[in-house]
Protein backbone atom coordinates (compact mmCIF):
# COMPACT_ATOMS: atom_id res chain seq x y z
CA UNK A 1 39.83 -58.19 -78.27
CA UNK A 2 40.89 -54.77 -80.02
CA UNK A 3 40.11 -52.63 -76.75
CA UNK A 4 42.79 -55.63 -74.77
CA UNK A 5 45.44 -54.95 -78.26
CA UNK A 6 45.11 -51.14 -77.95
CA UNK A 7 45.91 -51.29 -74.01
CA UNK A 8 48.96 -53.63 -74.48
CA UNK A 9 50.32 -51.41 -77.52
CA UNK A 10 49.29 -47.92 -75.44
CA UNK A 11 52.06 -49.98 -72.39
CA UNK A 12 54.22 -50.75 -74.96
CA UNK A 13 54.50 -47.40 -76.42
CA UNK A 14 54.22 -45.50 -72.99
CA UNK A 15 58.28 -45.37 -71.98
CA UNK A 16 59.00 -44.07 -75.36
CA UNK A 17 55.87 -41.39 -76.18
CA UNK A 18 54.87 -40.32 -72.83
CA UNK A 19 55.74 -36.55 -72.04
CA UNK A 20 58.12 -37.06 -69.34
CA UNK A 21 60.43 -38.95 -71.84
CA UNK A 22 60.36 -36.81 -74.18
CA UNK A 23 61.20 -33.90 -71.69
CA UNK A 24 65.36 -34.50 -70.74
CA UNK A 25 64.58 -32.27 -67.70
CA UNK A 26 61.74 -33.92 -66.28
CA UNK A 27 63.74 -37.25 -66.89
CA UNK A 28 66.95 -36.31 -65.17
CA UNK A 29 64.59 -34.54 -61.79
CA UNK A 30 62.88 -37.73 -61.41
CA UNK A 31 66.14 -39.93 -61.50
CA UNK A 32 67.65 -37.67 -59.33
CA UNK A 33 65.01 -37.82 -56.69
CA UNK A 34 64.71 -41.33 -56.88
CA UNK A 35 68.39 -41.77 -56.44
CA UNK A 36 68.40 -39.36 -53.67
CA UNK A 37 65.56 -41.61 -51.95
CA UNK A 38 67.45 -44.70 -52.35
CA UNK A 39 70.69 -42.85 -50.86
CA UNK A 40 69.35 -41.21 -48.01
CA UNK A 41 67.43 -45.19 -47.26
CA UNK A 42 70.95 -46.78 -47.59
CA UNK A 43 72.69 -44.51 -45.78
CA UNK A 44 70.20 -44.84 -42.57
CA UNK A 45 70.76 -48.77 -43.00
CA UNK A 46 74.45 -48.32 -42.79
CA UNK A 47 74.38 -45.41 -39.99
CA UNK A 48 71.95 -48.17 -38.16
CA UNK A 49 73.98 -51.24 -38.67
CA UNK A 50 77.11 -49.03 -37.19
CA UNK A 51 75.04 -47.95 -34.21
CA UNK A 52 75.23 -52.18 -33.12
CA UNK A 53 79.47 -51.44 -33.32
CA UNK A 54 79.44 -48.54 -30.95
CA UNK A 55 80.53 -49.04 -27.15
CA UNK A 56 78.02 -48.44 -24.48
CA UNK A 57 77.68 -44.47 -23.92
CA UNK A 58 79.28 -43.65 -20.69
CA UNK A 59 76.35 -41.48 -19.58
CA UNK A 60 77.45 -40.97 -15.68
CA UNK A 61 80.86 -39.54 -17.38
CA UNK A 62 78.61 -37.28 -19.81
CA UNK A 63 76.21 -35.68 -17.35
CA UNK A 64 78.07 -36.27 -13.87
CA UNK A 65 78.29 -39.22 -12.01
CA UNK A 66 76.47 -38.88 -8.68
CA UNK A 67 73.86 -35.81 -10.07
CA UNK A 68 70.64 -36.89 -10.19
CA UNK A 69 67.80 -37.53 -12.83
CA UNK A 70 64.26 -37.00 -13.02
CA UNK A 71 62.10 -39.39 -13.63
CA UNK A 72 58.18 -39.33 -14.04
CA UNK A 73 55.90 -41.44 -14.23
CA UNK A 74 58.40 -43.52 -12.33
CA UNK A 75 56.59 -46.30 -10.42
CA UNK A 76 55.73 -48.92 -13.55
CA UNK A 77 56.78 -49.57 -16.89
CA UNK A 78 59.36 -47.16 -18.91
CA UNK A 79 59.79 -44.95 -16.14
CA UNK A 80 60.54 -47.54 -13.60
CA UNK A 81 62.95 -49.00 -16.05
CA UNK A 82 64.73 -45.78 -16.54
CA UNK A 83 65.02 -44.79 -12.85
CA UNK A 84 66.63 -48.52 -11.93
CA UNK A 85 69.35 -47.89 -15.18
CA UNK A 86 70.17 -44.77 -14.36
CA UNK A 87 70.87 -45.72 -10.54
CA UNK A 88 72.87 -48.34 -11.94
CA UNK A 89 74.58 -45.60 -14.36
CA UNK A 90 75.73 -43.77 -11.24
CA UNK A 91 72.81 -41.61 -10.59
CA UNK A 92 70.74 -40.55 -7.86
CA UNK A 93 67.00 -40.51 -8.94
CA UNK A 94 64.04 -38.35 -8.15
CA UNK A 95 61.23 -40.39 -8.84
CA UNK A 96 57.76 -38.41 -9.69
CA UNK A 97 54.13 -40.16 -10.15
CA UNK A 98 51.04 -39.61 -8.75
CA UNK A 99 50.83 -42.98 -6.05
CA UNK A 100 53.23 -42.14 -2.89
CA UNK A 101 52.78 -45.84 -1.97
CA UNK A 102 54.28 -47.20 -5.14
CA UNK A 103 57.16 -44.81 -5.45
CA UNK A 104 58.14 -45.83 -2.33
CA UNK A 105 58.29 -48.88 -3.46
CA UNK A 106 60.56 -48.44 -6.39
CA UNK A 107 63.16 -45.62 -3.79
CA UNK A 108 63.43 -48.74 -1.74
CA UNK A 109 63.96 -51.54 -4.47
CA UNK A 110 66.64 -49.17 -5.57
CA UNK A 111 68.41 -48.12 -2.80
CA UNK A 112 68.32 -52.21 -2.03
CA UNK A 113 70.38 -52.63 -4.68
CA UNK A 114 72.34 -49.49 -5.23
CA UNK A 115 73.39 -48.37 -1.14
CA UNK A 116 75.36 -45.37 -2.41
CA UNK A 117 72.50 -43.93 -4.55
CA UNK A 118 70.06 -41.26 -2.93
CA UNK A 119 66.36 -41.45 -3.95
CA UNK A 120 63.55 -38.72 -3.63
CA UNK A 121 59.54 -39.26 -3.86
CA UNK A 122 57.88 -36.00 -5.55
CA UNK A 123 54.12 -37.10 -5.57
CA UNK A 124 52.18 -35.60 -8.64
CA UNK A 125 49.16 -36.14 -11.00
CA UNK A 126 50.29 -35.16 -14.15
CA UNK A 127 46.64 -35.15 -15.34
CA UNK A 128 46.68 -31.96 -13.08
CA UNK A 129 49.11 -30.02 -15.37
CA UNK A 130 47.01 -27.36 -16.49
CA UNK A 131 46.58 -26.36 -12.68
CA UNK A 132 48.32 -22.98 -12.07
CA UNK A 133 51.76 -23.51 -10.11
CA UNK A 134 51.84 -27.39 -11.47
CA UNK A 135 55.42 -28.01 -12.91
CA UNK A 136 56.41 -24.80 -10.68
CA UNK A 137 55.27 -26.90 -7.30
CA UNK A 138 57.69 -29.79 -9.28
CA UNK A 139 60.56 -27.94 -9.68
CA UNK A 140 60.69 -26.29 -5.48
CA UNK A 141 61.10 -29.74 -4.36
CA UNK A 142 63.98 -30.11 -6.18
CA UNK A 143 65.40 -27.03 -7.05
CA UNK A 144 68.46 -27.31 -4.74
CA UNK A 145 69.39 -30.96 -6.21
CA UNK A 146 72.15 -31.13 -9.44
CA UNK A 147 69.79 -32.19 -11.58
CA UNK A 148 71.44 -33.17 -14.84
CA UNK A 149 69.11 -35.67 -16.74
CA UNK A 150 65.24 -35.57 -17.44
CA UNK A 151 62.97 -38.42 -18.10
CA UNK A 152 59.68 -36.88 -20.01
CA UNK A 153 58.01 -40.41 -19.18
CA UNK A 154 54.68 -39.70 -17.68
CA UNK A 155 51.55 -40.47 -20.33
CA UNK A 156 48.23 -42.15 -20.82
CA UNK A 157 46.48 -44.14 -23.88
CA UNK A 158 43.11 -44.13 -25.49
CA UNK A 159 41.59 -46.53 -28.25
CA UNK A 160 38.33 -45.04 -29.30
CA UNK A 161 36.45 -44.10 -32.45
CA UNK A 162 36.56 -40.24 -31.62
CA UNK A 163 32.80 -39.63 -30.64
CA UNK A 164 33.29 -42.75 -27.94
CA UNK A 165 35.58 -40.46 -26.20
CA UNK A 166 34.47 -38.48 -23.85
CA UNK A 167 35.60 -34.62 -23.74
CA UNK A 168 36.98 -35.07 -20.67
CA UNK A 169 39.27 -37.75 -21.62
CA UNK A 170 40.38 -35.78 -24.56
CA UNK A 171 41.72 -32.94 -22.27
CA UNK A 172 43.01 -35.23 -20.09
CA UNK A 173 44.63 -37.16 -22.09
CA UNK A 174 46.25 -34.02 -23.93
CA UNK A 175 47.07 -32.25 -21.06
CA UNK A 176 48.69 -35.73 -19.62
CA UNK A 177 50.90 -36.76 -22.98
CA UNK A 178 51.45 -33.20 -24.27
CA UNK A 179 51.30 -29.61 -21.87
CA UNK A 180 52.74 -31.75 -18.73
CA UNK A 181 56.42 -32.19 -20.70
CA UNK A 182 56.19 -29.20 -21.94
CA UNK A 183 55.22 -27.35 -18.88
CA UNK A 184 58.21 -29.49 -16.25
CA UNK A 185 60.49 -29.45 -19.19
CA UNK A 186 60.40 -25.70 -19.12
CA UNK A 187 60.86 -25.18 -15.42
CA UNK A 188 63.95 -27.13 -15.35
CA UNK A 189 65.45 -26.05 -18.29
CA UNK A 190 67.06 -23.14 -17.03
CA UNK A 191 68.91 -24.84 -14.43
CA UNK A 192 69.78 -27.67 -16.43
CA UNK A 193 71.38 -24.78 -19.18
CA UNK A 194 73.17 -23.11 -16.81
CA UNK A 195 75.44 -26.52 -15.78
CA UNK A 196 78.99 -26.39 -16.44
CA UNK A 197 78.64 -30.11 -17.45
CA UNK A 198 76.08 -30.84 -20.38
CA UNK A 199 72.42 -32.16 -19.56
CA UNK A 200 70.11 -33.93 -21.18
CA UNK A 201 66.27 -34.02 -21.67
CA UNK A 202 64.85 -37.60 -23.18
CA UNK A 203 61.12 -37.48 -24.19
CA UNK A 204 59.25 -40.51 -24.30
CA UNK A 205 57.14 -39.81 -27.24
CA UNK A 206 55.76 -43.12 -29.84
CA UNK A 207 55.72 -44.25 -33.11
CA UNK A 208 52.38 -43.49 -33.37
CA UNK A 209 53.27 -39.85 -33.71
CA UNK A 210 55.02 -40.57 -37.18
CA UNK A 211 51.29 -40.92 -38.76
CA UNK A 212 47.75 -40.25 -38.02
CA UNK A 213 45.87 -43.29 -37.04
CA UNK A 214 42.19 -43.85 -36.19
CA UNK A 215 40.40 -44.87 -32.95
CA UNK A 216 43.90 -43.72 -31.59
CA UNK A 217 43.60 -40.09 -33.16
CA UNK A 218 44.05 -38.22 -29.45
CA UNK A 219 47.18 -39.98 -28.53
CA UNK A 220 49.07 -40.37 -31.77
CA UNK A 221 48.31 -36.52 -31.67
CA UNK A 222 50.12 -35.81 -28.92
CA UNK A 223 52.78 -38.02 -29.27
CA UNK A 224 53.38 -36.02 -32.62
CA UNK A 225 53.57 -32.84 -29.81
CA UNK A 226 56.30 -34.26 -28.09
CA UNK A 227 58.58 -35.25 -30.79
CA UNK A 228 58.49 -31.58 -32.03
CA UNK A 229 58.75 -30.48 -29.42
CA UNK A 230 62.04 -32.40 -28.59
CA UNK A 231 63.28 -31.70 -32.08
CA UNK A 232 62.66 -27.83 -31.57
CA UNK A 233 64.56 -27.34 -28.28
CA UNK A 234 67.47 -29.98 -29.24
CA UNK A 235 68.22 -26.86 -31.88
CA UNK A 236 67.82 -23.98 -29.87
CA UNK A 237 69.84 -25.82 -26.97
CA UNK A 238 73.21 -27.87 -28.40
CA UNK A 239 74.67 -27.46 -25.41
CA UNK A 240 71.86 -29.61 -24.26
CA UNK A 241 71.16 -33.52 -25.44
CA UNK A 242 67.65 -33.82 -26.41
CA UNK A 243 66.22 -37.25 -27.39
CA UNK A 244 62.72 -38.15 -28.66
CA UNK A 245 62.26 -41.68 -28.42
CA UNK A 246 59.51 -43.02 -30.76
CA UNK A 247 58.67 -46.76 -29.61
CA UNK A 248 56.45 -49.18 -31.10
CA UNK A 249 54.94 -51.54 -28.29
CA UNK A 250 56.28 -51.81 -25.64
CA UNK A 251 55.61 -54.61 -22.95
CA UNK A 252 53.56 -52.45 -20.28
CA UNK A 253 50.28 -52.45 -18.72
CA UNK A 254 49.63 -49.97 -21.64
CA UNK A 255 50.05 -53.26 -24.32
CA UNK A 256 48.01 -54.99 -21.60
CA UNK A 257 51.14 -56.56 -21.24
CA UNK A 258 52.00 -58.05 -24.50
CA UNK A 259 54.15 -60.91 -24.69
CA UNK A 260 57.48 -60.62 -26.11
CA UNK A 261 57.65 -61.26 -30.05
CA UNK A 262 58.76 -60.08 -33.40
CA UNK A 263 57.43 -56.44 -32.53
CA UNK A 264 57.49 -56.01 -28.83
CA UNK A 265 60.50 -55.58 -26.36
CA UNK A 266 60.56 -55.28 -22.69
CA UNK A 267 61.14 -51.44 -20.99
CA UNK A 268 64.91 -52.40 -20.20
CA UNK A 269 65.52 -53.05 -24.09
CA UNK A 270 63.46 -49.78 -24.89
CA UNK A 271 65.67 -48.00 -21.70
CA UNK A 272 69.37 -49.40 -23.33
CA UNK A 273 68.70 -48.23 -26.67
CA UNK A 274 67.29 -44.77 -25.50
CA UNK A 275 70.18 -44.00 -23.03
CA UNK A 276 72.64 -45.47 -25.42
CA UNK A 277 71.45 -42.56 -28.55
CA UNK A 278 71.45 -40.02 -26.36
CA UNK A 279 73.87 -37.44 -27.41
CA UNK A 280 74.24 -39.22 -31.04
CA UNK A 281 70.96 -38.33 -32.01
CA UNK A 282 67.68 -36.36 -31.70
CA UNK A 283 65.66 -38.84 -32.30
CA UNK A 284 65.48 -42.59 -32.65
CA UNK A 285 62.97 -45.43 -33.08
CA UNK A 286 65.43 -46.97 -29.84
CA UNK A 287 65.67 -50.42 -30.46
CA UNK A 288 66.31 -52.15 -33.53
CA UNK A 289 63.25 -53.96 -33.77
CA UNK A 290 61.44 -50.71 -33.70
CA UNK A 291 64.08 -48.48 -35.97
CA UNK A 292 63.22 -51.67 -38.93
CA UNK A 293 59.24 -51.29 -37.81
CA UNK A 294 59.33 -47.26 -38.16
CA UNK A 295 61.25 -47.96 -41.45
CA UNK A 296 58.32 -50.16 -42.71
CA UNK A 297 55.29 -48.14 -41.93
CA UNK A 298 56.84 -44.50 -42.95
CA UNK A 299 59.04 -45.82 -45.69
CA UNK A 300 55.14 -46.91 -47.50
CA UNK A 301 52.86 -44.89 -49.55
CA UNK A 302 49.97 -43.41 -48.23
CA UNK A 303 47.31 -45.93 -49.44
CA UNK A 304 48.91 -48.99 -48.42
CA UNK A 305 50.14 -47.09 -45.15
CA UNK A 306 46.30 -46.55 -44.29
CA UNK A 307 45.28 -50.56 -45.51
CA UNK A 308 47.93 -51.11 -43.08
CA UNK A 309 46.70 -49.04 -40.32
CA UNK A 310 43.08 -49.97 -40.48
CA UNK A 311 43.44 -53.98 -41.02
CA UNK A 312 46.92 -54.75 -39.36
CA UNK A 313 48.30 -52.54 -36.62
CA UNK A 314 44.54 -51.43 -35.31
CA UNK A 315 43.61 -55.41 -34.76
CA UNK A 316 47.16 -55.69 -32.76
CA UNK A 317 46.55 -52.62 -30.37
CA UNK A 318 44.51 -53.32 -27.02
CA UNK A 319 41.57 -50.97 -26.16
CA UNK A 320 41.88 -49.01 -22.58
């Protein structure tokens, strides 16, 4: 009974005696922190809410209608999305993956329903990246094009506890979601500098790369790669528009196709939002549903971040 008194007269007393309130200094540092927190939180509500006001970018306008983007891994999914907007957008699309078959597929689906936009089928395994002469063999195919947009899409997934994994599939895996972006984005940025228009580079990175995560250590690793990597160069080049686009799930064959919900959109959505930042922003959650779910999970401490982690998200992610 005296121990319970003591700890409800030690709370009572503890605003008034501690040594933070008796120290005006520490007082005012921590209020001004706190207010800065709840500022900079408000103000990326407000700058979000605006983003639903603005008109649709006019992207063919920004980069050159008729020049042509590169897309890779362009025959499912994101990339596939991307390639049929930006035909729509007004540009001619080199699509890159490593199946000949279904590119072909996609250049003809396109052309179907665009007649005045070209197409081109580069065939390569991005796994292969580390190879001597990869990105370089790339870039001669179409180094004569206008190529004024770049679609870092290409990547892989792997749900694991980390000594399931295979070292093989770690390298891979790296090499596929990390050194291949780096590697093609670095061959064509040169040419894309040198435009008299501007260009623009969008990196398909994840939210996963906002915090680590177990059994999905390798590719929320890499994904972290890409984002700094896009928010590097997007410094070092202005004249350039570089996007990292951090999506949650995505409805894919890498979400085993997951139905839409509360959570997940379909690659259109994910394309609309992405093409719609770029040049506004260097990076962005791209839809809203993700910007509120990026929000959630960074804006939480640590320890309820990693309860989160381990008995939420993890039991909503499919293993591959």
């Amino acid at each position: 009974m005296n121990a319970t008194k003591n700890l409800r007269s030690f709370i009572a007393n503890l605003g008034t005696q501690n040594v933070l309130y008796q120290n005006p200094s520490l007082r005012i540092l921590l209020f001004s922190l706190g207010a800065g927190l709840v500022l900079r939180t408000a103000l990326g509500w407000t700058r979000s809410a605006l983003s639903l006001l603005r008109p649709r970018a006019n992207t063919a306008a920004n980069y050159g209608r008729g020049s042509w983007a590169v897309v890779t891994g362009a025959s499912d999914g994101i990339g596939k999305a991307f390639a049929f907007e930006l035909a729509a957008r007004g540009f001619n699309i080199v699509l890159i993956s490593r199946t000949q078959e279904k590119l072909d597929i996609v250049a003809r689906a396109i052309k179907y329903n665009h007649p005045n936009i070209e197409t081109k089928v580069v065939v390569a395994d991005f796994v292969n990246a580390a190879e001597e002469g990869f990105a370089e063999n790339i870039y001669e195919q179409v180094k004569d094009l206008d190529v004024s947009v770049l679609i870092n899409n290409a990547g892989g997934f792997i749900k694991k506890p980390y000594l399931d994994i295979a070292t093989k599939e770690i390298r891979d895996l790296i090499v596929l979601n990390s050194l291949s972006h780096a590697l093609v984005t670095r061959v064509f940025l040169p040419k894309m500098q040198a435009r008299k228009q501007r260009s623009a580079i969008i990196n398909v990175s994840s939210i996963a790369g906002g915090f680590a995560q177990p059994h999905r250590q390798i590719y929320s690793a890499s994904k972290a790669f890409l984002d700094y990597l896009s928010r590097g160069l997007s410094s070092e080049y202005p004249n350039i528009d570089i996007l990292s686009v951090k999506p949650a799930y995505v409805i894919t064959g890498m979400t085993s196709y997951r139905q839409p919900d509360a959570g997940a959109i379909t690659p259109e959505q994910l394309v609309e939002a992405s093409l719609d930042s770029l040049g506004r922003t260097t990076h962005t959650y791209g839809h809203l549903k993700h910007r509120l779910r990026g929000w959630f999970i960074l804006g939480m401490p640590q320890f309820l971040r990693n309860i989160y982690i381990k008995n939420i998200l993890m039991t909503q992610i499919p293993s591959k």
